[in-house]
Every structure is written in C-alpha cells, then in structure tokens.
C-alpha atoms as a PDB file:
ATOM      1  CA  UNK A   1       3.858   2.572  12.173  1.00  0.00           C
ATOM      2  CA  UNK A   2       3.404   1.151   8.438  1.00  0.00           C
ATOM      3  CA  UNK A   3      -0.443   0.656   9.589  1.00  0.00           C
ATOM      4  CA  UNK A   4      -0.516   4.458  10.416  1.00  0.00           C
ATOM      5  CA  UNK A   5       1.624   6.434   7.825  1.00  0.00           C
ATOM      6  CA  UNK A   6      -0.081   5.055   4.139  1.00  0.00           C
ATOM      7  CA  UNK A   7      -3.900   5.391   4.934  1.00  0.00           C
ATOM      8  CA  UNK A   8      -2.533   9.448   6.595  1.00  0.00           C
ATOM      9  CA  UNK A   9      -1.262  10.221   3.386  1.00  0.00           C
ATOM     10  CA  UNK A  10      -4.188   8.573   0.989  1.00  0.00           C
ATOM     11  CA  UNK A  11      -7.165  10.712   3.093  1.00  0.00           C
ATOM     12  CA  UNK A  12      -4.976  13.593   2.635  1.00  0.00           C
ATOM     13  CA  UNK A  13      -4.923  13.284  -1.322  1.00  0.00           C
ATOM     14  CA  UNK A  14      -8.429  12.407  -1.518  1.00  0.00           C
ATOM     15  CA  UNK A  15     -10.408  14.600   0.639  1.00  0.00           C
ATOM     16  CA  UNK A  16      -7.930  17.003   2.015  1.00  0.00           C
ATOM     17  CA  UNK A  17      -7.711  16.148   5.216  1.00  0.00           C
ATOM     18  CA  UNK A  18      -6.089  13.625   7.085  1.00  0.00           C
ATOM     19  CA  UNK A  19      -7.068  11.404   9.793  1.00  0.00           C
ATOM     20  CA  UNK A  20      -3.419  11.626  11.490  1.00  0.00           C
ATOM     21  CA  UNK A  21      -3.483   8.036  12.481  1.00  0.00           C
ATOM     22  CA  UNK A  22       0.598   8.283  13.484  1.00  0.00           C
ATOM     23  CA  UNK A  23      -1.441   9.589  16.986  1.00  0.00           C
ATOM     24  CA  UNK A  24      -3.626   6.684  17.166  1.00  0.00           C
ATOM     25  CA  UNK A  25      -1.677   3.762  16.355  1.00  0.00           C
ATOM     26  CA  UNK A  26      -4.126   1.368  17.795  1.00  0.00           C
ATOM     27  CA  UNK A  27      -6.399   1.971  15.944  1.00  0.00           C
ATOM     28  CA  UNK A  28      -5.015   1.831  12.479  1.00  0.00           C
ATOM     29  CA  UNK A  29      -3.253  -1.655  13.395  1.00  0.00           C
ATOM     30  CA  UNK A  30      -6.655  -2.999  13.876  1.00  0.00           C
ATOM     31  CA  UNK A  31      -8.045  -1.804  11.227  1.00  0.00           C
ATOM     32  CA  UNK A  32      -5.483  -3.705   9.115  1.00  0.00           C
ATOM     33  CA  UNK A  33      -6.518  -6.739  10.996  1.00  0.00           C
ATOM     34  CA  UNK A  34     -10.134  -5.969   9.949  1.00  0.00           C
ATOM     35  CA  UNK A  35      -8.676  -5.361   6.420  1.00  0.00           C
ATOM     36  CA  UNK A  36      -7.115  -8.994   6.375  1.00  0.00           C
ATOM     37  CA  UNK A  37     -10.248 -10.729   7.827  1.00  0.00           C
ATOM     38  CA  UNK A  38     -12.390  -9.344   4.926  1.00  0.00           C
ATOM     39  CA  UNK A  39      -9.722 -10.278   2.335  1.00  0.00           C
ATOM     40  CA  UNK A  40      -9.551 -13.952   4.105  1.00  0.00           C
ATOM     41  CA  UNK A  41     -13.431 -13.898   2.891  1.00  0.00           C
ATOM     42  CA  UNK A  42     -12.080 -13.407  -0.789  1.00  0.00           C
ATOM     43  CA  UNK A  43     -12.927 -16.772  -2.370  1.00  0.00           C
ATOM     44  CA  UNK A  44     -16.111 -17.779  -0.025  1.00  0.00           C
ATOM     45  CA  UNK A  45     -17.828 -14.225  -1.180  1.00  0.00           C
ATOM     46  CA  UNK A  46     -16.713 -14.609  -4.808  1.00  0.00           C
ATOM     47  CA  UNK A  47     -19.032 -18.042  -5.223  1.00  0.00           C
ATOM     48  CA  UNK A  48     -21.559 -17.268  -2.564  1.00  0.00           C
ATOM     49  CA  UNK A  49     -22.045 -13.362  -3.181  1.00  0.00           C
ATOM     50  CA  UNK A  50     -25.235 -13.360  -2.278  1.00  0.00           C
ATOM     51  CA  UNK A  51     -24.434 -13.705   1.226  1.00  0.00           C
ATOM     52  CA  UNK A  52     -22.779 -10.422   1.405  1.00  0.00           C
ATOM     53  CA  UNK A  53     -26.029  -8.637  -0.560  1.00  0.00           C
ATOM     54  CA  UNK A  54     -28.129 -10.727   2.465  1.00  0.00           C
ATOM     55  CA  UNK A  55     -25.986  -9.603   5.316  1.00  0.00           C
ATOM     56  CA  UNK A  56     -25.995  -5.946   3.934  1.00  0.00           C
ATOM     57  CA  UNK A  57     -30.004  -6.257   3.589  1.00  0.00           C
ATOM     58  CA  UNK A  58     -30.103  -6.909   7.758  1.00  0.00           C
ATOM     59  CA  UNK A  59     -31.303  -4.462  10.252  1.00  0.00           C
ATOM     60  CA  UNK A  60     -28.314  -3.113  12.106  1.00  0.00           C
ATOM     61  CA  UNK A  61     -29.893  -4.620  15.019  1.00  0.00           C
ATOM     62  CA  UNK A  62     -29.369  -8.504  13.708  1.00  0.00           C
ATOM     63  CA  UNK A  63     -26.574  -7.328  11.342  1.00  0.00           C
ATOM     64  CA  UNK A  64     -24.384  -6.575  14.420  1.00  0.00           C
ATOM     65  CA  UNK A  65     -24.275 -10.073  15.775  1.00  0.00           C
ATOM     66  CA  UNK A  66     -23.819 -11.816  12.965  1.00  0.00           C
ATOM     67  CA  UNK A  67     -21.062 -10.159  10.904  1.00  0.00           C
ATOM     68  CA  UNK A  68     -17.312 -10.174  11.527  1.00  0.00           C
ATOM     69  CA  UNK A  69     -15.900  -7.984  13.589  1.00  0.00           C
ATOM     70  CA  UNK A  70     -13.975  -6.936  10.459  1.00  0.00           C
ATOM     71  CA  UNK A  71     -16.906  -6.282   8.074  1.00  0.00           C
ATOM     72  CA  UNK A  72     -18.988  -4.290  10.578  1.00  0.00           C
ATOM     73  CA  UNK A  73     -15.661  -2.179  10.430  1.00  0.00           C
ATOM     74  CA  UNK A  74     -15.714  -1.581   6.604  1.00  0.00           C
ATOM     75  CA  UNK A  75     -19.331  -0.584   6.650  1.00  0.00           C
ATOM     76  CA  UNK A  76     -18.185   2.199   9.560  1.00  0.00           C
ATOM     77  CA  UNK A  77     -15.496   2.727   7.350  1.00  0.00           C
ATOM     78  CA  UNK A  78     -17.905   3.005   4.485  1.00  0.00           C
ATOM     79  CA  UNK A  79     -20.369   5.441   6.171  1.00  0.00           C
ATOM     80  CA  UNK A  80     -17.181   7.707   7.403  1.00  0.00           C
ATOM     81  CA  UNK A  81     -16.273   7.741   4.019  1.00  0.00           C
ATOM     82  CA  UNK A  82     -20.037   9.148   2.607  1.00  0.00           C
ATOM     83  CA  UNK A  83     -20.015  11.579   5.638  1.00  0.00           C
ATOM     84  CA  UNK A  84     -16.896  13.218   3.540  1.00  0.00           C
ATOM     85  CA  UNK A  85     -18.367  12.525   0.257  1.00  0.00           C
ATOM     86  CA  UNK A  86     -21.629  14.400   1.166  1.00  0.00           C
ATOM     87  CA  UNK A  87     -19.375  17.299   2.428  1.00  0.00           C
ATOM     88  CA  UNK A  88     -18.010  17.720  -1.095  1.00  0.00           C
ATOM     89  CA  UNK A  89     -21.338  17.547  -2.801  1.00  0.00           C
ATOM     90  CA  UNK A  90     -22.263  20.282  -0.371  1.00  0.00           C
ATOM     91  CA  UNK A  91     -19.818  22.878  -1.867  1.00  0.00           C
ATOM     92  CA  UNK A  92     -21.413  25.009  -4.702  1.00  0.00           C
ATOM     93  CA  UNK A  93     -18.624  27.300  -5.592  1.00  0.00           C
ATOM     94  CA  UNK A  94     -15.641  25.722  -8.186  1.00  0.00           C
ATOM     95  CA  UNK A  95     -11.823  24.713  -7.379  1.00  0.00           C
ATOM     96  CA  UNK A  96      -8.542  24.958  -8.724  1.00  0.00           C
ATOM     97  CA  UNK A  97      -7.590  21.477  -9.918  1.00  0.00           C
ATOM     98  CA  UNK A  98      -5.126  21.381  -6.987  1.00  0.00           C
ATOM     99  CA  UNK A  99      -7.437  20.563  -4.989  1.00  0.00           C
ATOM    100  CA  UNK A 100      -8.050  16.756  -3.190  1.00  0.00           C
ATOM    101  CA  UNK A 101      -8.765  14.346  -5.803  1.00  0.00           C
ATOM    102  CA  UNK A 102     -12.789  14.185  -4.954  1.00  0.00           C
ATOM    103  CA  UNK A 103     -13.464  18.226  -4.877  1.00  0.00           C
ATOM    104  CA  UNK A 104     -11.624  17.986  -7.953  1.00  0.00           C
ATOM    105  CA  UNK A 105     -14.015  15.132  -9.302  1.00  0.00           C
ATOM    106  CA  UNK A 106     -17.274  16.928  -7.995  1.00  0.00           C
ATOM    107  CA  UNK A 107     -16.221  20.381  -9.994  1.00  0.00           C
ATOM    108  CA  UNK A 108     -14.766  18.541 -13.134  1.00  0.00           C
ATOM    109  CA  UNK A 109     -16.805  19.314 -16.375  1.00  0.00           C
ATOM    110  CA  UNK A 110     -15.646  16.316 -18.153  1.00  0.00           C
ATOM    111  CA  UNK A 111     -17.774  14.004 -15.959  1.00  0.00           C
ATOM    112  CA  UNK A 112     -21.319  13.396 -16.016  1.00  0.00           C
ATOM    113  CA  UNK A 113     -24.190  13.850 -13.415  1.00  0.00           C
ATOM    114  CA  UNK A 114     -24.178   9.886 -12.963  1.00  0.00           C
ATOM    115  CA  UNK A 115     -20.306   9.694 -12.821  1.00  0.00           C
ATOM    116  CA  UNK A 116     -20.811  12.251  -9.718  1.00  0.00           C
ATOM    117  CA  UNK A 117     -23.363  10.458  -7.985  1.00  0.00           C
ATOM    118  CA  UNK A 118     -22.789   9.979  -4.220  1.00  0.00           C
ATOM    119  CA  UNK A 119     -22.958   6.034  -4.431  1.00  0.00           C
ATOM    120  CA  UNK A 120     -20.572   6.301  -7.655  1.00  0.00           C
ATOM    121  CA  UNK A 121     -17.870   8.768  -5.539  1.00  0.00           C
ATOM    122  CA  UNK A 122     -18.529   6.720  -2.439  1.00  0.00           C
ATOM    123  CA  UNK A 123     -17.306   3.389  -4.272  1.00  0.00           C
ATOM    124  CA  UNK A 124     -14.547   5.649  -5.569  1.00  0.00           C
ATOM    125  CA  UNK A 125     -13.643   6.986  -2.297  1.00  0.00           C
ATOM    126  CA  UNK A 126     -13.646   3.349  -0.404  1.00  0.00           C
ATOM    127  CA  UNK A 127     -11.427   1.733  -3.389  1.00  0.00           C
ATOM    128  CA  UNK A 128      -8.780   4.431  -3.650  1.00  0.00           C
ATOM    129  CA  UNK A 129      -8.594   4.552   0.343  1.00  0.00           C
ATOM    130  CA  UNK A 130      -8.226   0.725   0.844  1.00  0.00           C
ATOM    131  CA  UNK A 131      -5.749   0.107  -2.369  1.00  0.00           C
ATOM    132  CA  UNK A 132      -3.567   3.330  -1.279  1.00  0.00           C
ATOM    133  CA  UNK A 133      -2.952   1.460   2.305  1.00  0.00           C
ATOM    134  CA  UNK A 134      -2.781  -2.183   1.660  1.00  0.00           C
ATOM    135  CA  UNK A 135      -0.670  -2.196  -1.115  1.00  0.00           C
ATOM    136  CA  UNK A 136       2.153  -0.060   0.028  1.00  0.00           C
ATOM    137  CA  UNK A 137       1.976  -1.462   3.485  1.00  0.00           C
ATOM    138  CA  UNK A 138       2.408  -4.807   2.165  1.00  0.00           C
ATOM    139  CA  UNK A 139       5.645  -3.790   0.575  1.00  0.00           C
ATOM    140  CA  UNK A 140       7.067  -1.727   2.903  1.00  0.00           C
ATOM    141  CA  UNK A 141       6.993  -4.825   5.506  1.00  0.00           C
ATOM    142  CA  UNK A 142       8.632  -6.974   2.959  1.00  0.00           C
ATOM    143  CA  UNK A 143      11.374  -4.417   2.854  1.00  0.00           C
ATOM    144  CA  UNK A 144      11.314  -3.370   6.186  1.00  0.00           C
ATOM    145  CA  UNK A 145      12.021  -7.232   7.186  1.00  0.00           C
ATOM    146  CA  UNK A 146      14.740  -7.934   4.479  1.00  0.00           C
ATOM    147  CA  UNK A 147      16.795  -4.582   4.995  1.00  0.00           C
ATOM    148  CA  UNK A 148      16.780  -6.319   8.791  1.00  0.00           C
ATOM    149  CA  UNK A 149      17.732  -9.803   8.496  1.00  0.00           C
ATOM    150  CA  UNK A 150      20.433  -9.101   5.084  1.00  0.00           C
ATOM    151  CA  UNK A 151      22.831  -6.405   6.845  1.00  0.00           C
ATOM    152  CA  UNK A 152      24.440  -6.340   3.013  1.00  0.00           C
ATOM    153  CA  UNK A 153      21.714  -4.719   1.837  1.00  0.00           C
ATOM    154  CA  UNK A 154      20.947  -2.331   4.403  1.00  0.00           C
ATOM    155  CA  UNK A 155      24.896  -1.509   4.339  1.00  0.00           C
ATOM    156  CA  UNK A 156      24.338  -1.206   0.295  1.00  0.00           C
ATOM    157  CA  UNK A 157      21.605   1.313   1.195  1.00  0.00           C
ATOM    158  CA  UNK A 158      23.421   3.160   3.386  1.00  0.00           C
ATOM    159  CA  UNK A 159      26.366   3.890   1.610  1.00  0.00           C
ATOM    160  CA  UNK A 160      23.967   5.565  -1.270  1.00  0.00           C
ATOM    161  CA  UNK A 161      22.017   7.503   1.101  1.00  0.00           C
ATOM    162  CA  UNK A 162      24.799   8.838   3.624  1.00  0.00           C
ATOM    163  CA  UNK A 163      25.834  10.869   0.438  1.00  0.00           C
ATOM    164  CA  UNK A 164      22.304  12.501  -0.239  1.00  0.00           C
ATOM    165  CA  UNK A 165      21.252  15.594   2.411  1.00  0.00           C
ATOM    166  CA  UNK A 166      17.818  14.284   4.382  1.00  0.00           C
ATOM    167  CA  UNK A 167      16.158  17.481   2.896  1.00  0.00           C
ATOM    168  CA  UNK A 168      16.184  15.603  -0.445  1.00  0.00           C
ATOM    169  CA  UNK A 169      13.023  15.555  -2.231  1.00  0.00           C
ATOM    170  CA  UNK A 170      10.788  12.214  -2.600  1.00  0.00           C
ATOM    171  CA  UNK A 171      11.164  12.297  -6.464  1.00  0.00           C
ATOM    172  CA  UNK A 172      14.830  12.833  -6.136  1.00  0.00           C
ATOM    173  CA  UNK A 173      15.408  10.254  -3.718  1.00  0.00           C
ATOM    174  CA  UNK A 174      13.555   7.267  -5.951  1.00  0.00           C
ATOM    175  CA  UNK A 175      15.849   8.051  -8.112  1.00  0.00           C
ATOM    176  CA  UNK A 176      18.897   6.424  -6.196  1.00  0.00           C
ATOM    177  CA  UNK A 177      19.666   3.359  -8.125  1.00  0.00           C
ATOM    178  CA  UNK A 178      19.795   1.065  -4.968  1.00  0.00           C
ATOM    179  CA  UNK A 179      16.876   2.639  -3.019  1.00  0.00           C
ATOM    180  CA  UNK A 180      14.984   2.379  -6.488  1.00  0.00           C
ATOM    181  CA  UNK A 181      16.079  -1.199  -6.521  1.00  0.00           C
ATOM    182  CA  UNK A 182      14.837  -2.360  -3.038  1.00  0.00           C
ATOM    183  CA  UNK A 183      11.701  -0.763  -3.462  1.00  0.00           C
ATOM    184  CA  UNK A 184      11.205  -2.317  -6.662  1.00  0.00           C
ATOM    185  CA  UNK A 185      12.070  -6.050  -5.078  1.00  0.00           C
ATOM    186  CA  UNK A 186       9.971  -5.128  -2.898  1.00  0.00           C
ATOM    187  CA  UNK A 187       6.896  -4.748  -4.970  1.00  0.00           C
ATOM    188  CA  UNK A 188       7.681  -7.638  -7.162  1.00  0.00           C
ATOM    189  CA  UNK A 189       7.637  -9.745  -4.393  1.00  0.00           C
ATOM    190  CA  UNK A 190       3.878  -8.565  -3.079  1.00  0.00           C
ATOM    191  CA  UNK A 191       2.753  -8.860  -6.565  1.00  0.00           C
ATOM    192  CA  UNK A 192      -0.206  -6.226  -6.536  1.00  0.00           C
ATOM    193  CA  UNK A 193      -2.526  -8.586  -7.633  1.00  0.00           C
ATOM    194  CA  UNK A 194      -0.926 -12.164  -7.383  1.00  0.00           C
ATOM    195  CA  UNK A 195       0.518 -14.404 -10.426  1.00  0.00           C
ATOM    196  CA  UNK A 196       3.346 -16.113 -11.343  1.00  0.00           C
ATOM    197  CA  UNK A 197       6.823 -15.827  -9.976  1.00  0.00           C
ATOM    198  CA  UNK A 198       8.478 -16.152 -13.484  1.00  0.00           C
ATOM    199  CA  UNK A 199      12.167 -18.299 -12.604  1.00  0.00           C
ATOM    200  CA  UNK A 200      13.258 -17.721 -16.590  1.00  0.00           C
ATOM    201  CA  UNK A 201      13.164 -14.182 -15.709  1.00  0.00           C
ATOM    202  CA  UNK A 202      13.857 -13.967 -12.223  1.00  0.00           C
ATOM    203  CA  UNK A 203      16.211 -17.021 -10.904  1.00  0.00           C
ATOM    204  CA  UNK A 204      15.813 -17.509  -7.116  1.00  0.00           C
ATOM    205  CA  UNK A 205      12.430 -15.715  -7.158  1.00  0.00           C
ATOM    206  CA  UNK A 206      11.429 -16.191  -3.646  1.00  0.00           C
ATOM    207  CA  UNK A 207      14.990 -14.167  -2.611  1.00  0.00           C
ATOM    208  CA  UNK A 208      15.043 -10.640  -1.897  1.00  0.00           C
ATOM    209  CA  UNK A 209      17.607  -9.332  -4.354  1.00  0.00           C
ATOM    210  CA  UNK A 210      17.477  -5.515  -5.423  1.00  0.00           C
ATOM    211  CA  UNK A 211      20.827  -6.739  -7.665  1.00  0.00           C
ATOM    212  CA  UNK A 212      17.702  -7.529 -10.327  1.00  0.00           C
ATOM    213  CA  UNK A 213      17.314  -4.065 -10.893  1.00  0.00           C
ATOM    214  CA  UNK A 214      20.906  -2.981 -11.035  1.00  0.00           C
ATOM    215  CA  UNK A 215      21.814  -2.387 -14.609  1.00  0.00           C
ATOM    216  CA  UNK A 216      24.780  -1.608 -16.216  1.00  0.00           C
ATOM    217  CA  UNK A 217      24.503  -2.031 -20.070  1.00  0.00           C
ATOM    218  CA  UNK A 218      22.101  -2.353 -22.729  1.00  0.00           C
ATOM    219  CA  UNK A 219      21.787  -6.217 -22.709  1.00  0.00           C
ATOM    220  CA  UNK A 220      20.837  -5.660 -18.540  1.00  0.00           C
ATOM    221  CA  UNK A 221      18.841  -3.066 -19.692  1.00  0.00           C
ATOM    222  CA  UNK A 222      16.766  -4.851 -21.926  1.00  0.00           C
ATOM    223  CA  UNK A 223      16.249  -7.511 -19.306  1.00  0.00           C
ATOM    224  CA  UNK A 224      15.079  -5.027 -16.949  1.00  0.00           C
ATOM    225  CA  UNK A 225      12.078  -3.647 -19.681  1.00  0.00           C
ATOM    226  CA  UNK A 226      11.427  -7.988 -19.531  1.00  0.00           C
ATOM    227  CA  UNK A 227      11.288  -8.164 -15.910  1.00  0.00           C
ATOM    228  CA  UNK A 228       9.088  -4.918 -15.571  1.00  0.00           C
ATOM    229  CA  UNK A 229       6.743  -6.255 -18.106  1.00  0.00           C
ATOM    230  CA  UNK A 230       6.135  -9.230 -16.081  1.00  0.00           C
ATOM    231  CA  UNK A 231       5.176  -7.165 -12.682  1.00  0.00           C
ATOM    232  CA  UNK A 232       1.742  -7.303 -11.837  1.00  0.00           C
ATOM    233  CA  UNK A 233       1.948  -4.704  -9.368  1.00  0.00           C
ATOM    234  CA  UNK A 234       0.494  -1.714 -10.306  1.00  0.00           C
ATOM    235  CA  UNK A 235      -0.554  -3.251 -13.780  1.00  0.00           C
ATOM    236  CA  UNK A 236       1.577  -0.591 -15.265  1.00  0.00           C
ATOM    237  CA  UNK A 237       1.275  -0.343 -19.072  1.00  0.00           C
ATOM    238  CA  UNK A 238      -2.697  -1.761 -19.252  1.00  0.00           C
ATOM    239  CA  UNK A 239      -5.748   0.074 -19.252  1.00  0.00           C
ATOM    240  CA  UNK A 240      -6.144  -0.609 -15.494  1.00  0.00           C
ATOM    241  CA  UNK A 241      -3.009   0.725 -14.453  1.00  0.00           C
ATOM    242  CA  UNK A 242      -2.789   2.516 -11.117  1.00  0.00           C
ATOM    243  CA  UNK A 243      -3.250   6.027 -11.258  1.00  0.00           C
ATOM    244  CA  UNK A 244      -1.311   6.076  -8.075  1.00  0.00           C
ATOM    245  CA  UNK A 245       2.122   4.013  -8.737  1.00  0.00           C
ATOM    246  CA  UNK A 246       4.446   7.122  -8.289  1.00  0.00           C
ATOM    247  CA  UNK A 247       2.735   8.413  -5.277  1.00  0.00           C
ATOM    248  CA  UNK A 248       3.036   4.620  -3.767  1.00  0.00           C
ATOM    249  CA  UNK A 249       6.721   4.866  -5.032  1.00  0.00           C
ATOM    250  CA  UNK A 250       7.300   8.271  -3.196  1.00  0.00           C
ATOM    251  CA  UNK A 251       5.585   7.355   0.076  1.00  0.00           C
ATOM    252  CA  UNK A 252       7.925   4.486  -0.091  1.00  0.00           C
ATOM    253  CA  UNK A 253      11.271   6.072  -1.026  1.00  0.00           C
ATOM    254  CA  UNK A 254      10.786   8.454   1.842  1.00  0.00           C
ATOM    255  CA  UNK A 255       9.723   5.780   4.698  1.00  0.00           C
ATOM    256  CA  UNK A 256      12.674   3.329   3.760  1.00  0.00           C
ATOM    257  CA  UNK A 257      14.918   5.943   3.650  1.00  0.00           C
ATOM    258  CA  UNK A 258      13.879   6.924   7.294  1.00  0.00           C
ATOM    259  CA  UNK A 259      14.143   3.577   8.272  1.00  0.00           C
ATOM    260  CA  UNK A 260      17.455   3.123   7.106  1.00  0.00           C
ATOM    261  CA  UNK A 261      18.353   5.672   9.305  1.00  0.00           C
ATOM    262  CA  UNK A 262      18.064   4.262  12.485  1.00  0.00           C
ATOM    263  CA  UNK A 263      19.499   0.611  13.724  1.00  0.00           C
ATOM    264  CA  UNK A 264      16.463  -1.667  14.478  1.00  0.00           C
ATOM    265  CA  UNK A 265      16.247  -5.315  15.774  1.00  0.00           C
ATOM    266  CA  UNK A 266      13.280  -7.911  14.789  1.00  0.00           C
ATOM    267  CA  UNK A 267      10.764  -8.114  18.103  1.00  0.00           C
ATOM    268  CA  UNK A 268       8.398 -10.859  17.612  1.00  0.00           C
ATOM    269  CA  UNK A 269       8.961 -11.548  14.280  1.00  0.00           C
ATOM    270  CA  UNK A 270       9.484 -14.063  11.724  1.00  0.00           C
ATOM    271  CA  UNK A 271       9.884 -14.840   8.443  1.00  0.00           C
ATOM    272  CA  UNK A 272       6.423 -15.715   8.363  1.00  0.00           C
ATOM    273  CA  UNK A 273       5.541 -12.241   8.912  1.00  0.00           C
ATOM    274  CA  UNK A 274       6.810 -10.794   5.720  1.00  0.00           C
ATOM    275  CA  UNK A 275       6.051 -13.788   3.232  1.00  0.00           C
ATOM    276  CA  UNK A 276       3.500 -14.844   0.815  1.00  0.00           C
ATOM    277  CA  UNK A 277       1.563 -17.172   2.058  1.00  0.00           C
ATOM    278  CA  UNK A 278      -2.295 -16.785   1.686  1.00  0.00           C
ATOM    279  CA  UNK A 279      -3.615 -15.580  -1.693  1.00  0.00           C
ATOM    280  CA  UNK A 280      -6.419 -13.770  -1.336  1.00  0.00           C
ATOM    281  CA  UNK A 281      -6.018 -11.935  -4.995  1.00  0.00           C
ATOM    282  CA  UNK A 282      -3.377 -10.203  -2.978  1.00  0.00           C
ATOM    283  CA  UNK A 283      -0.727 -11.716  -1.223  1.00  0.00           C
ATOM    284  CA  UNK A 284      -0.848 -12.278   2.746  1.00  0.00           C
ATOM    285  CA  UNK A 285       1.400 -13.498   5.438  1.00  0.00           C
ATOM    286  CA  UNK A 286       0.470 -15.609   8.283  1.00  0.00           C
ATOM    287  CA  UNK A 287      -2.551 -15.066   9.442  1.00  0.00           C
ATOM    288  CA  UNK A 288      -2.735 -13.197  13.152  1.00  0.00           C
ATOM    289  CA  UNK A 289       0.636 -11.649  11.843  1.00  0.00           C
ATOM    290  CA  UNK A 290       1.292  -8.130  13.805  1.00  0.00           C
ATOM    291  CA  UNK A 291       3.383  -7.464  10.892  1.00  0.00           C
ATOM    292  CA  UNK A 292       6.914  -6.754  11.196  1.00  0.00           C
ATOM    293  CA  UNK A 293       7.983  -5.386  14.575  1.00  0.00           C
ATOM    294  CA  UNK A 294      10.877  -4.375  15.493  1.00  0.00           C
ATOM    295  CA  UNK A 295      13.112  -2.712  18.274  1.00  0.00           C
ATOM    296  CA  UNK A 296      14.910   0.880  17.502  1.00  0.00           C
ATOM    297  CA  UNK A 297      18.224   0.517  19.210  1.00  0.00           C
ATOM    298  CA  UNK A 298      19.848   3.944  18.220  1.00  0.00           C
ATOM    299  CA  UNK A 299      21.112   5.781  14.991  1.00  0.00           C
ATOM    300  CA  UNK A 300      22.668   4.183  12.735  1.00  0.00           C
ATOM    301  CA  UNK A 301      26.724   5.437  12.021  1.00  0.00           C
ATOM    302  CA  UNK A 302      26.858   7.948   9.754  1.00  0.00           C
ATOM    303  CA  UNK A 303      23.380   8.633   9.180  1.00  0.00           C
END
C-alpha cells in the first residue's frame, strides 16, 4: 500500500490529477523496484556518466535490450510525465494560484520563458514526482515496522489517538506530541539524504525511540532545536530545503494514524526490510526487499 498511496497524492499536487495507483497495486510496487535498481546505479553513473548520456543516445530498438529493466521504466516514466507537461503548455487562458503546482508554474509572471521551457518543467516534473514517493515511503516503512515489533510504542500511540475523533484534520493530527514524535524518528532514521548518525546527540542512534522528541522543559527543548539542526532530511533551514516537508509530514500523520488503527502482524518480513543498509545518497534496505508486509488481523480495541 505505501508503494501506492505517496506517488497518488504527489500527481495530484502537481498536475491535478491522479493516477489512483491504490487500484493497481502491482504496478506501483514494481515501480519502486525499478526506483531501487536505478538508485543501486548511484555511484557507477556518478564516475562513468557518460554511459548514461550513451545509453540515452541509442535507438529504442538497441536501447531496449541493453538497459535495465528499471531504467527503460524511468524513461516511460519520463515520457508520461512530458505527455502532461505538454498538456499544460497547451492551455492559453490563466489560473487561480490554486491550481496544481505546474499550471501554476506555466501561468506565473515571475518566471521566465526559459524557466518554462518543456525540458526545464519536465526535469521539474520527474524530480518532484520521484522525491514526493521515495522519501515518504522510506519512512513510513521504518515506522510501519517499529510500531509492529515495539507494542510500547504502538500502545503509546494509541492512547493519544483514541482521544482525537478520526475526522481530525492532517495539520491537527501532526500536532499530537507522540504521533509528531514517531514520525519524526522516523525521518531521522531515513536521513533524506544520508550522513552521520550523531551518538553525542542522539545515544543509541540505530534505536527507534520517538522519547527523543518528547520534551518537557526548556533545557529538553533546547536539545530538541540541536537534534533538529542535525537532520538531514528535508534539509530544513538551507537554501535547498524541501518545499514539500509539511505535505510529506501530513501524508504521514494521516497514514500512521490509519495504521494504528487496525492490529497487523509482520508477513515475510524482517528487520532487514526496514533498515539502512545500502547508501545510495539515500538510504536502502536489503536489496529484493518487498518492503514491509504485513497481515491485518482485525481492529484494534478502542480504535
């Protein structure tokens, strides 16, 4: 389901549509596979780059047997992406600036001609797409495995949310402390872009403990400002900060809160599923991993 729900609500945003992929799961868990395959090429294409500008140069006829399964499925991805792109371009008449993001873009009068080029908008398109599914995915599995296998913290979760109507809104319910907390574990420990795992700031760094971000007075408080300083996810407070952090919180406030709704069992899953164990800029679990599956056994009490 994770592989479904994030790229739904991205396409939405950005071109106003959405593919629904919640009806085709299938197909959006192998495009994740495809997504993992291309970041396993990470370090090869960033010293032998001109591979990639060779392969891209072939006719589709060679190109086909010779690429990855999961490249051939970004550059469908890619031309999917300029078939909405040109769409946009299309429309003459202006928009209300609550429109999707790239109708928006194509009408704003603060951009110029070359920042509205259909190459520029298509790399736009492709980034914001890819970074608003990964990312989030990545830390909802972390969660999604930990709120399993520590029945503490799911029972800590509980309690705060059995007190809050379903109806709640997404910005109201990231602002439960504990929810806030676990998501916030959550991202630290799928990094964004990877780093350090800072011990002097966070002791036992590798364990999933929302406790970090439970504070209580101002000397906690100012060690919370520390240890959000040192997250690179998001890169919150630089001048490449993403623009989409509180819609990445949101999305995840409402599917954890879901989740903790309902008692689930692991199904083919391990620990391995939900670590950090491949860098490729961003973190990655096993390789082959199906992510974290799990078996719904019924509602949880109370909820």
């Amino acid at each position: 389901m994770v592989d479904s729900v994030f790229p739904s609500i991205i396409h939405k945003y950005c071109f106003g549509n959405s593919e629904d992929l919640l009806q085709d799961m299938p197909l959006s868990s192998h495009r994740r596979q495809n997504i993992v395959q291309v970041l396993s090429r990470t370090h090869f294409n960033l010293h032998f780059s001109w591979v990639r500008n060779l392969m891209q140069k072939l006719p589709p006829s060679i190109g086909a047997k010779v690429t990855p399964p999961g490249v051939q499925d970004i550059i469908a991805f890619r031309k999917a992406m300029s078939k909405q792109i040109s769409n946009i371009l299309s429309i003459k008449s202006s928009s209300p600036e609550d429109t999707p993001i790239f109708t928006y873009l194509r009408h704003s009068p603060d951009l110029p001609p070359s920042e509205k080029s259909p190459a520029r908008l298509l790399d736009e398109a492709v980034l914001l797409i890819m970074a608003g599914t990964y990312s989030p995915m990545l830390s909802l599995i972390v969660a999604h495995y930990h709120l399993i296998t520590r029945p503490e913290i799911m029972t800590k979760l509980r309690a705060e949310l059995r007190v809050h109507p379903q109806s709640v809104s997404p910005e109201q319910l990231y602002q439960l402390p504990y929810l806030s907390a676990v998501i916030q574990e959550a991202h630290r420990l799928t990094f964004g872009l990877t780093g350090r795992n800072a011990r002097s700031l966070f002791p036992d760094p590798w364990r999933f403990d929302p406790e970090r971000w439970i504070m209580t007075d101002s000397t906690e408080a100012e060690l919370g400002r520390r240890r959000r300083r040192a997250m690179m996810s998001f890169m919150a407070g630089t001048s490449r900060g993403c623009l989409g952090m509180h819609l990445a919180d949101a999305e995840m406030a409402v599917v954890v809160a879901a989740m903790a709704r309902w008692e689930m069992r692991l199904y083919g899953t391990t620990a391995e599923d939900a670590e950090f164990l491949h860098d490729y800029h961003v973190m990655s679990p096993r390789l082959g991993s199906k992510g974290v599956r799990v078996e719904v056994v019924g509602r949880a009490e109370g909820m």
